[in-house]
Protein backbone atom coordinates (compact mmCIF):
# COMPACT_ATOMS: atom_id res chain seq x y z
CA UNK A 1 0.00 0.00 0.00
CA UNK A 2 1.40 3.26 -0.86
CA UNK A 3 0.36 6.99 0.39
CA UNK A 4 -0.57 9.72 -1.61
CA UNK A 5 -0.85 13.36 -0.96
CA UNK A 6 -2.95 15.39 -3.59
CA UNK A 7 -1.80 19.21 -3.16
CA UNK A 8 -4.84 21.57 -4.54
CA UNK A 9 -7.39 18.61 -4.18
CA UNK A 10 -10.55 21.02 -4.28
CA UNK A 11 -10.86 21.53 -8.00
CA UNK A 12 -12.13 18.91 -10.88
CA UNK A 13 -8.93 17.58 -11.42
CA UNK A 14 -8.53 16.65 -7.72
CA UNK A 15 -12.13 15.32 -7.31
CA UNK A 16 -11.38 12.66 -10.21
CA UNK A 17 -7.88 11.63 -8.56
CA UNK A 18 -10.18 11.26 -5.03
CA UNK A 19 -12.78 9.64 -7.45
CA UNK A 20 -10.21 7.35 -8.95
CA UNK A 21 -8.25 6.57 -5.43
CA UNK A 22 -10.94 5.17 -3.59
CA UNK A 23 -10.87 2.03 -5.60
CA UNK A 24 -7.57 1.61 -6.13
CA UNK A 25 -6.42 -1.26 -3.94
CA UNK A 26 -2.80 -0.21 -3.55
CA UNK A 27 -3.26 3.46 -2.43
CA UNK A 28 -4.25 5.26 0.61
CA UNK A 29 -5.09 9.11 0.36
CA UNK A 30 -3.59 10.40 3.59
CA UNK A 31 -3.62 14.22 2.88
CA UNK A 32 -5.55 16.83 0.76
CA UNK A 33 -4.55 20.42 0.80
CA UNK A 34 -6.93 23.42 -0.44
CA UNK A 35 -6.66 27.07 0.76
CA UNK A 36 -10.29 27.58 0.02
CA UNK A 37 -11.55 24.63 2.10
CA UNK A 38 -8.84 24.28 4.91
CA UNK A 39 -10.28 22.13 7.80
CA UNK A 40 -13.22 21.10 5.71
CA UNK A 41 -14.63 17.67 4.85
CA UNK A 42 -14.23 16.32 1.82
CA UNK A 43 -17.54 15.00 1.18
CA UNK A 44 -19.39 18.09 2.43
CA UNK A 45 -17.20 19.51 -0.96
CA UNK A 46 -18.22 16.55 -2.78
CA UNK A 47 -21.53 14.27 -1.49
CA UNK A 48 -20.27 12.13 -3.99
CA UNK A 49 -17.43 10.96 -2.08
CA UNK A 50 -19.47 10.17 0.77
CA UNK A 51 -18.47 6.64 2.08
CA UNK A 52 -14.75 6.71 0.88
CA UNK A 53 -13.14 9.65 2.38
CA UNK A 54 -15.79 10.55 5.57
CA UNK A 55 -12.80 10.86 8.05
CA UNK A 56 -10.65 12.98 5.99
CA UNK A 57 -10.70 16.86 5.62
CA UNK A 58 -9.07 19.66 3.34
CA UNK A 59 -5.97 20.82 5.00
CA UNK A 60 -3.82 24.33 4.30
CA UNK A 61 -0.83 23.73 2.55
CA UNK A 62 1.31 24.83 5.13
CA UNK A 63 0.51 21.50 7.15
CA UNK A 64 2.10 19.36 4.49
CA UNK A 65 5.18 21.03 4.66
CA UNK A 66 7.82 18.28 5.65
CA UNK A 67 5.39 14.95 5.40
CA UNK A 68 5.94 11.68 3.98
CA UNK A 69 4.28 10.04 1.26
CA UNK A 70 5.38 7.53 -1.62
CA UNK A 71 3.68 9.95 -4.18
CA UNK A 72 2.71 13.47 -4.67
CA UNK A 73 -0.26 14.75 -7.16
CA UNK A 74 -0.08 18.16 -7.55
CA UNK A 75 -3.33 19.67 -8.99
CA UNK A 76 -2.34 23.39 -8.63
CA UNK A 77 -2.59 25.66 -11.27
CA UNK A 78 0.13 26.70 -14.09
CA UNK A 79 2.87 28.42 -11.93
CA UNK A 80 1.85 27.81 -9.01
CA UNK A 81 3.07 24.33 -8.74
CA UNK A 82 6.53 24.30 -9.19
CA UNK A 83 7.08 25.87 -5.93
CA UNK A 84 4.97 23.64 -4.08
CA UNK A 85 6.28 20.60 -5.57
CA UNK A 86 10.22 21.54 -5.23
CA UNK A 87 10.63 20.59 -1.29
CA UNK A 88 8.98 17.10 -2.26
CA UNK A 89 11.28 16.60 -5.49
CA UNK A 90 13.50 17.42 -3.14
CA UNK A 91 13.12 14.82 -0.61
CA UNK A 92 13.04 12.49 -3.17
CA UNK A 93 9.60 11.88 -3.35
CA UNK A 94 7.94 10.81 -6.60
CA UNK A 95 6.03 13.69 -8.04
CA UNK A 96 2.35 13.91 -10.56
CA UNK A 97 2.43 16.96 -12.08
CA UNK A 98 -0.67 17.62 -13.97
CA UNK A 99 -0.08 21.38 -14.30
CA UNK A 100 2.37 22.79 -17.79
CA UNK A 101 5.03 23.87 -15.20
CA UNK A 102 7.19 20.67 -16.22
CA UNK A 103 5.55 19.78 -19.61
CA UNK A 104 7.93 21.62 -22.26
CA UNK A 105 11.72 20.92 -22.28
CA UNK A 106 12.54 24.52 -23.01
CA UNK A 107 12.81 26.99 -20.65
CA UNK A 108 12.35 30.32 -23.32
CA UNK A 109 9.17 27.96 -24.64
CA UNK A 110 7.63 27.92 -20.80
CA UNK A 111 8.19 31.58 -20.39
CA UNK A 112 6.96 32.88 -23.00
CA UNK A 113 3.01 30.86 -23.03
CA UNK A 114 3.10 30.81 -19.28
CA UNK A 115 5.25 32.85 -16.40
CA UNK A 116 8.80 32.93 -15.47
CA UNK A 117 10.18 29.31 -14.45
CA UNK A 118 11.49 28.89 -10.74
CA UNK A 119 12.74 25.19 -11.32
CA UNK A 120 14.17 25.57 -15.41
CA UNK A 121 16.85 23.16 -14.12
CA UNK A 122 13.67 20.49 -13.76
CA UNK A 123 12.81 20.39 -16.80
CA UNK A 124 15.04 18.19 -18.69
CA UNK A 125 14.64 15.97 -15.46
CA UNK A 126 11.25 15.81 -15.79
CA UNK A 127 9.07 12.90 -18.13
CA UNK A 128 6.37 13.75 -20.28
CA UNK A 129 3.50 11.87 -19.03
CA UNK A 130 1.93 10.49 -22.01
CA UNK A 131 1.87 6.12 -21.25
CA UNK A 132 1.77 5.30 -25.01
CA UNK A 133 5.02 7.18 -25.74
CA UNK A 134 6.86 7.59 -23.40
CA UNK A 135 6.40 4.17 -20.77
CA UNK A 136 9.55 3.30 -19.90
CA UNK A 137 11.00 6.19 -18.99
CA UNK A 138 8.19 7.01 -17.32
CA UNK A 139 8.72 3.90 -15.08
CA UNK A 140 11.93 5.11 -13.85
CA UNK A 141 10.91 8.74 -13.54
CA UNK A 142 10.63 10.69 -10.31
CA UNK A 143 9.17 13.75 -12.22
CA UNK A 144 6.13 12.93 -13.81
CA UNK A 145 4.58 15.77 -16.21
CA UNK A 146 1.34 14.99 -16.81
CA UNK A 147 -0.34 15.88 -20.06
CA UNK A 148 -2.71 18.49 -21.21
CA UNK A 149 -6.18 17.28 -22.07
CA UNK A 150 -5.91 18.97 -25.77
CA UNK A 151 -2.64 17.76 -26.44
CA UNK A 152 -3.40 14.36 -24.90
CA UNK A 153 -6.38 13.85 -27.96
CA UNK A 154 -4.38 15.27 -30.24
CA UNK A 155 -1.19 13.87 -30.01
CA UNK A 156 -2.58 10.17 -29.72
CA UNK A 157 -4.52 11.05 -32.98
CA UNK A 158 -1.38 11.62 -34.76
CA UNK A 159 1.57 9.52 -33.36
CA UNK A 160 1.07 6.54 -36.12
CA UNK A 161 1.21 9.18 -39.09
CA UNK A 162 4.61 10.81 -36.90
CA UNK A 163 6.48 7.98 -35.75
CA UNK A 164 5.36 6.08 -38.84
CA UNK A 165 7.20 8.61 -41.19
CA UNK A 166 4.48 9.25 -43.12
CA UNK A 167 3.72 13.16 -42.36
CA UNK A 168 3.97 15.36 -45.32
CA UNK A 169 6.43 18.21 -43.73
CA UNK A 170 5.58 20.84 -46.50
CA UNK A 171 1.96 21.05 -45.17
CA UNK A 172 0.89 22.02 -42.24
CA UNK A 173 -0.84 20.15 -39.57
CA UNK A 174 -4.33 21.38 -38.18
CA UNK A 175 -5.69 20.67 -35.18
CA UNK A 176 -9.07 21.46 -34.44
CA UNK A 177 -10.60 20.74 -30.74
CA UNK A 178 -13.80 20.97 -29.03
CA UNK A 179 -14.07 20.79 -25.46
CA UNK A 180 -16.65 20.50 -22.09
CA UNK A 181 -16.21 23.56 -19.47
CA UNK A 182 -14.43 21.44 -16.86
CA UNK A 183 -11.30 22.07 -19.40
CA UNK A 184 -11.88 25.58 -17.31
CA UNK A 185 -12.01 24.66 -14.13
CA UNK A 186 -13.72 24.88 -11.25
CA UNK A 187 -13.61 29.11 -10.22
CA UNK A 188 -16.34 31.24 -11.41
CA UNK A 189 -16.46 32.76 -14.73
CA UNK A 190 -18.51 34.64 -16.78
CA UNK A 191 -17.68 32.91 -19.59
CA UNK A 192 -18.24 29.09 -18.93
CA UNK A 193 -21.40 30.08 -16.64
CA UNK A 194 -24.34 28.09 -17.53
CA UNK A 195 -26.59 30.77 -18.96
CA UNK A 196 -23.35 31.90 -21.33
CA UNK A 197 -22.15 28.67 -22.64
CA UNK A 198 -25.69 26.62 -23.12
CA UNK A 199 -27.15 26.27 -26.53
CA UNK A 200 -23.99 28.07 -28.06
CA UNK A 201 -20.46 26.59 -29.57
CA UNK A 202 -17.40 28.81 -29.73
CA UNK A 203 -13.96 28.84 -31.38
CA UNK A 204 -11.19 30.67 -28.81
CA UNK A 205 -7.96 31.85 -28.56
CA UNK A 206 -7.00 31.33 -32.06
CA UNK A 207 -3.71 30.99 -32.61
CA UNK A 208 -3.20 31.42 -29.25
CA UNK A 209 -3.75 28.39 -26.89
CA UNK A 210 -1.07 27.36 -24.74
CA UNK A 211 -1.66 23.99 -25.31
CA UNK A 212 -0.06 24.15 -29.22
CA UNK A 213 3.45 24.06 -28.40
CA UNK A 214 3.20 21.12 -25.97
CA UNK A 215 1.97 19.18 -29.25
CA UNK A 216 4.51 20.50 -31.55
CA UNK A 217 7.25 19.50 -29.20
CA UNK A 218 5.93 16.02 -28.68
CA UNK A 219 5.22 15.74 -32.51
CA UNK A 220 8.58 17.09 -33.30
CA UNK A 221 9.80 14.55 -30.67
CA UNK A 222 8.26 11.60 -33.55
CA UNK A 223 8.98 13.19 -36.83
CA UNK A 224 12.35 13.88 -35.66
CA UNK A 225 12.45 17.09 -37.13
CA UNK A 226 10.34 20.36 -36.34
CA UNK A 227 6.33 20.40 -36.81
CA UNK A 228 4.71 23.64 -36.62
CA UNK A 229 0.97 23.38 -35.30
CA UNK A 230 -2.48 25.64 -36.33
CA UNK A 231 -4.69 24.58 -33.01
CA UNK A 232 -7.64 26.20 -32.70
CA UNK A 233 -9.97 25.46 -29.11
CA UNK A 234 -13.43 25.50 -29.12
CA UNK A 235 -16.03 25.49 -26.49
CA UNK A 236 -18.66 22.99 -26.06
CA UNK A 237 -21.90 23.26 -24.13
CA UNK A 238 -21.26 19.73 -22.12
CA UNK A 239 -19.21 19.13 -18.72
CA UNK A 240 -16.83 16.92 -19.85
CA UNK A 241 -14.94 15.69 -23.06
CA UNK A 242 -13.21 16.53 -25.79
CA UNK A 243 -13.14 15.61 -29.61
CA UNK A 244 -10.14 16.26 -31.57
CA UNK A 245 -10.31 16.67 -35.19
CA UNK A 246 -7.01 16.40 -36.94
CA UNK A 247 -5.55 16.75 -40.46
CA UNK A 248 -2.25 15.56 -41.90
CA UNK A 249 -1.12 15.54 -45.64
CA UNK A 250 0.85 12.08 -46.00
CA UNK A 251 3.88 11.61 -47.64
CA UNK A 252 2.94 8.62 -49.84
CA UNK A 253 -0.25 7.65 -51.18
CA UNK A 254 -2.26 5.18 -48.55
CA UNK A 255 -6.25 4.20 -48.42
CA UNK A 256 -7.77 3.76 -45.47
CA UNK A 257 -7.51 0.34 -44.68
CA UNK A 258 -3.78 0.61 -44.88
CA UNK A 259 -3.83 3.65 -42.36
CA UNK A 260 -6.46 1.64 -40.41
CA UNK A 261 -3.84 -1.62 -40.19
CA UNK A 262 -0.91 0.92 -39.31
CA UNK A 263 -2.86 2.30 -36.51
CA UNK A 264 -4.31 -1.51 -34.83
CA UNK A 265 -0.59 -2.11 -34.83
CA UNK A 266 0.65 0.80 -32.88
CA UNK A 267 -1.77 0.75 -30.47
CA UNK A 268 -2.37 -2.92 -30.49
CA UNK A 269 -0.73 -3.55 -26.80
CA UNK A 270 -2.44 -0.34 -25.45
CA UNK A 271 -5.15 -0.95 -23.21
CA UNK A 272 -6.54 2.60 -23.12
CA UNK A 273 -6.77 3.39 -27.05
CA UNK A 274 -9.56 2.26 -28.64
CA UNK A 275 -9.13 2.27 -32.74
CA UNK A 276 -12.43 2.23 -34.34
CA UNK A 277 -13.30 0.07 -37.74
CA UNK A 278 -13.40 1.30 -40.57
CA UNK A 279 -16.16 3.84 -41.57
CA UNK A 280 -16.49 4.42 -38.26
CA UNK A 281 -16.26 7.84 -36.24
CA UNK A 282 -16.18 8.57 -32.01
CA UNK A 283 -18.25 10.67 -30.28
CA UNK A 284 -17.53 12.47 -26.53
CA UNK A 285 -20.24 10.21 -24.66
CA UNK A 286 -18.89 6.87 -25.28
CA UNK A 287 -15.41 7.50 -23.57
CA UNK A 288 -17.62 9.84 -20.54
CA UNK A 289 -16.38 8.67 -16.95
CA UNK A 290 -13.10 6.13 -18.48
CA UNK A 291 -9.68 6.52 -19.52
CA UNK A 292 -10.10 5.64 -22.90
CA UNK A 293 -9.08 7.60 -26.12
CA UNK A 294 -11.35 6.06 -29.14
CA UNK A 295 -9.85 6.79 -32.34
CA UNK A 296 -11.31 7.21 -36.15
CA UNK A 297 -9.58 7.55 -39.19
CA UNK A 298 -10.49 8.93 -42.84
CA UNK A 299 -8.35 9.13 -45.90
CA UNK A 300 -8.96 11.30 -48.75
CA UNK A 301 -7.06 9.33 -51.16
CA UNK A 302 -6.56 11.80 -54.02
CA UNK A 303 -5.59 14.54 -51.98
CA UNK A 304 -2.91 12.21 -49.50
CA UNK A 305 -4.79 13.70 -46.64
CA UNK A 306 -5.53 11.93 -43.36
CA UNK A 307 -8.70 13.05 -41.19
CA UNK A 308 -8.30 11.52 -37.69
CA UNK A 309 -11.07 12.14 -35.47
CA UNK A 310 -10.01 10.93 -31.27
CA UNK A 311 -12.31 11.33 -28.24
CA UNK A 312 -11.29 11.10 -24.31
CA UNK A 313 -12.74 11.99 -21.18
CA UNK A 314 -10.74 15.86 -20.75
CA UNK A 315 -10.95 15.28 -16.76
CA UNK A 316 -10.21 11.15 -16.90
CA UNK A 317 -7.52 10.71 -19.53
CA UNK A 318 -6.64 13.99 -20.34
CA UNK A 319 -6.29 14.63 -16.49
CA UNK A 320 -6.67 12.66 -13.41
CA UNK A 321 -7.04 9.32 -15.06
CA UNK A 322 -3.58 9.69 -16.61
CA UNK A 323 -2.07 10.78 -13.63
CA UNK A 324 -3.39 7.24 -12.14
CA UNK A 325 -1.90 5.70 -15.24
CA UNK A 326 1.46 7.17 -14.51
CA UNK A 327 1.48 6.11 -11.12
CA UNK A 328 0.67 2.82 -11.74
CA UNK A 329 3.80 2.65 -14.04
CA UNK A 330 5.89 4.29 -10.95
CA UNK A 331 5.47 1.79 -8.78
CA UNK A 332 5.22 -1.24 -10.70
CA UNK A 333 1.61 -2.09 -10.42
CA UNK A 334 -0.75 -3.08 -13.44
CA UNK A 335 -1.07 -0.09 -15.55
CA UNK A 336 -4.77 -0.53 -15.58
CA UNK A 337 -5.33 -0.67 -12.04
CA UNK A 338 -8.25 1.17 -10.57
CA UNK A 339 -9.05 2.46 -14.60
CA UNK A 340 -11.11 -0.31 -15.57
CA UNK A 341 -14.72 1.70 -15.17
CA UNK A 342 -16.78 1.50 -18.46
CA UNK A 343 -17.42 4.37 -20.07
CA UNK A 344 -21.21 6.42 -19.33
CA UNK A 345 -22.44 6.93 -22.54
CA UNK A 346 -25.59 7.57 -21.50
């Protein structure tokens, strides 16, 4: 049994590791730290939790300082986190990231989509968090970063065509992404209120998403030589989920069936991507609640252009559920451990 702190447990991210946790039969949840909450139950924040964590309340960050634990998720926000999670790297102590603050290799990169870095000499140390890429290393990691949810959909929709060789470098690659409100957060805003995002559908920050150079390092990381991205974010009126739509001119011409085969094989072994037959396409509600990432593909043969259409769970894989992934892989259990909840598609 190992122990587990979650540092800024009060927001979705941190509900869905608590979620997660209390059925995973090799952790204990010791601590939970939130500012906002401080000496408050957790299941007075969350009735759902009711049952699994009545004994255990919201503590201040402070009264963390200095414990032990086997593993530390840290669900505070973009840089905010690296501070907190220094004393524990530290100490030695494995650490989840699932803010950017240890996502992109390079420093100048960091700065300039996010805020000055406290810890640059962190990042080469730490591993990109994505399972299907990156496993091994990630098994002898201390530094876990986890994912974003956009570049999680996205990048699994396009590894085959990238580590396959078979991207067309003199076009570009588009990535177009809708997402649920959770991808928000948890504070109050204007903007993803109810009466503001219900019966409408959005495109923002054009050009301008954070997010984009996370998947052009990781792509570039595949191709082996440097992928520029067009990412445009778009708002959905749903809680959770996120469909990727992604298009890549291919080097050679391939039909489908051949890109179909290409991507069984790659993700063959995986036991959280799901490729879909042929003809087939994914929609948000069948991956809703699990840590699967379902995957379509389409090939406009004349034109060498691949159309590959992925799904996941923005709080589940593209969050929480990947940080439970990754831990799993830390400490040697099955990588599928406490993930095995069928999706709610209805």
């Amino acid at each position: 049994m190992i122990d587990a702190i979650i540092i800024g447990a009060s927001g979705y991210t941190g509900f869905e590791l608590l979620r997660l946790l209390a059925l995973h039969p090799d952790v204990n949840v010791s601590s939970v730290t939130s500012r906002q909450y401080a000496g408050v139950s957790v299941t007075k924040v969350y009735p759902a939790l009711a049952g699994y964590y009545d004994t255990l309340n919201f503590t201040d960050p402070k009264e963390i300082e200095g414990a032990k634990a086997d593993v530390i998720f840290s669900a505070l926000p973009h840089g905010v986190s690296q501070a907190s999670v220094l004393p524990f790297i530290k100490a030695g102590i494995k650490v989840i990231d699932l803010s950017a603050d240890f996502r992109l290799h390079d420093v100048e990169v960091y700065e300039k989509w996010y805020v000055e870095h406290k810890a640059p000499e962190y990042l080469k140390q730490a591993v990109y968090g994505l399972p299907e890429l990156h496993r091994e290393a990630i098994k002898g990691a201390q530094l876990v970063a986890n994912p974003g949810c956009f570049p999680t959909g996205a990048i699994l929709a396009l590894a085959p065509v990238f580590g396959g060789g078979l991207y067309n470098s003199v076009m570009p690659v588009v990535i177009d992404s809708k997402s649920g409100t959770t991808g928000a957060g948890r504070k109050a805003a204007i903007e993803t209120s109810f009466v503001e995002v219900n019966e409408g559908f959005k495109a923002y920050k054009i050009g301008a998403h954070r997010h984009a150079p996370e998947m052009a390092q990781e792509l570039t990381a595949l191709a082996g030589d440097e992928v520029p991205v067009t990412f445009t974010p778009h708002l959905l009126p749903v809680s959770r989920g996120i469909l990727t739509t992604a298009y890549v001119w291919l080097k050679k011409p391939l039909n489908g069936a051949l890109l179909h085969a290409l991507y069984k094989e790659f993700y063959g072994a995986e036991p959280f991507v799901r490729v879909m037959e042929p003809g087939l396409l994914p929609d948000i509600s069948q991956v809703r609640g699990s840590n699967y990432c379902d995957i379509g593909i389409y090939v406009h043969e004349k034109e060498q252009k691949a159309v590959i259409v992925s799904v996941i769970d923005n709080l589940v894989k593209g969050a929480s559920g990947a940080a439970v992934q990754n831990m799993n892989l830390l400490f040697g259990f099955d990588e599928s451990t406490g993930l095995t909840t069928l999706p709610l598609s209805i």
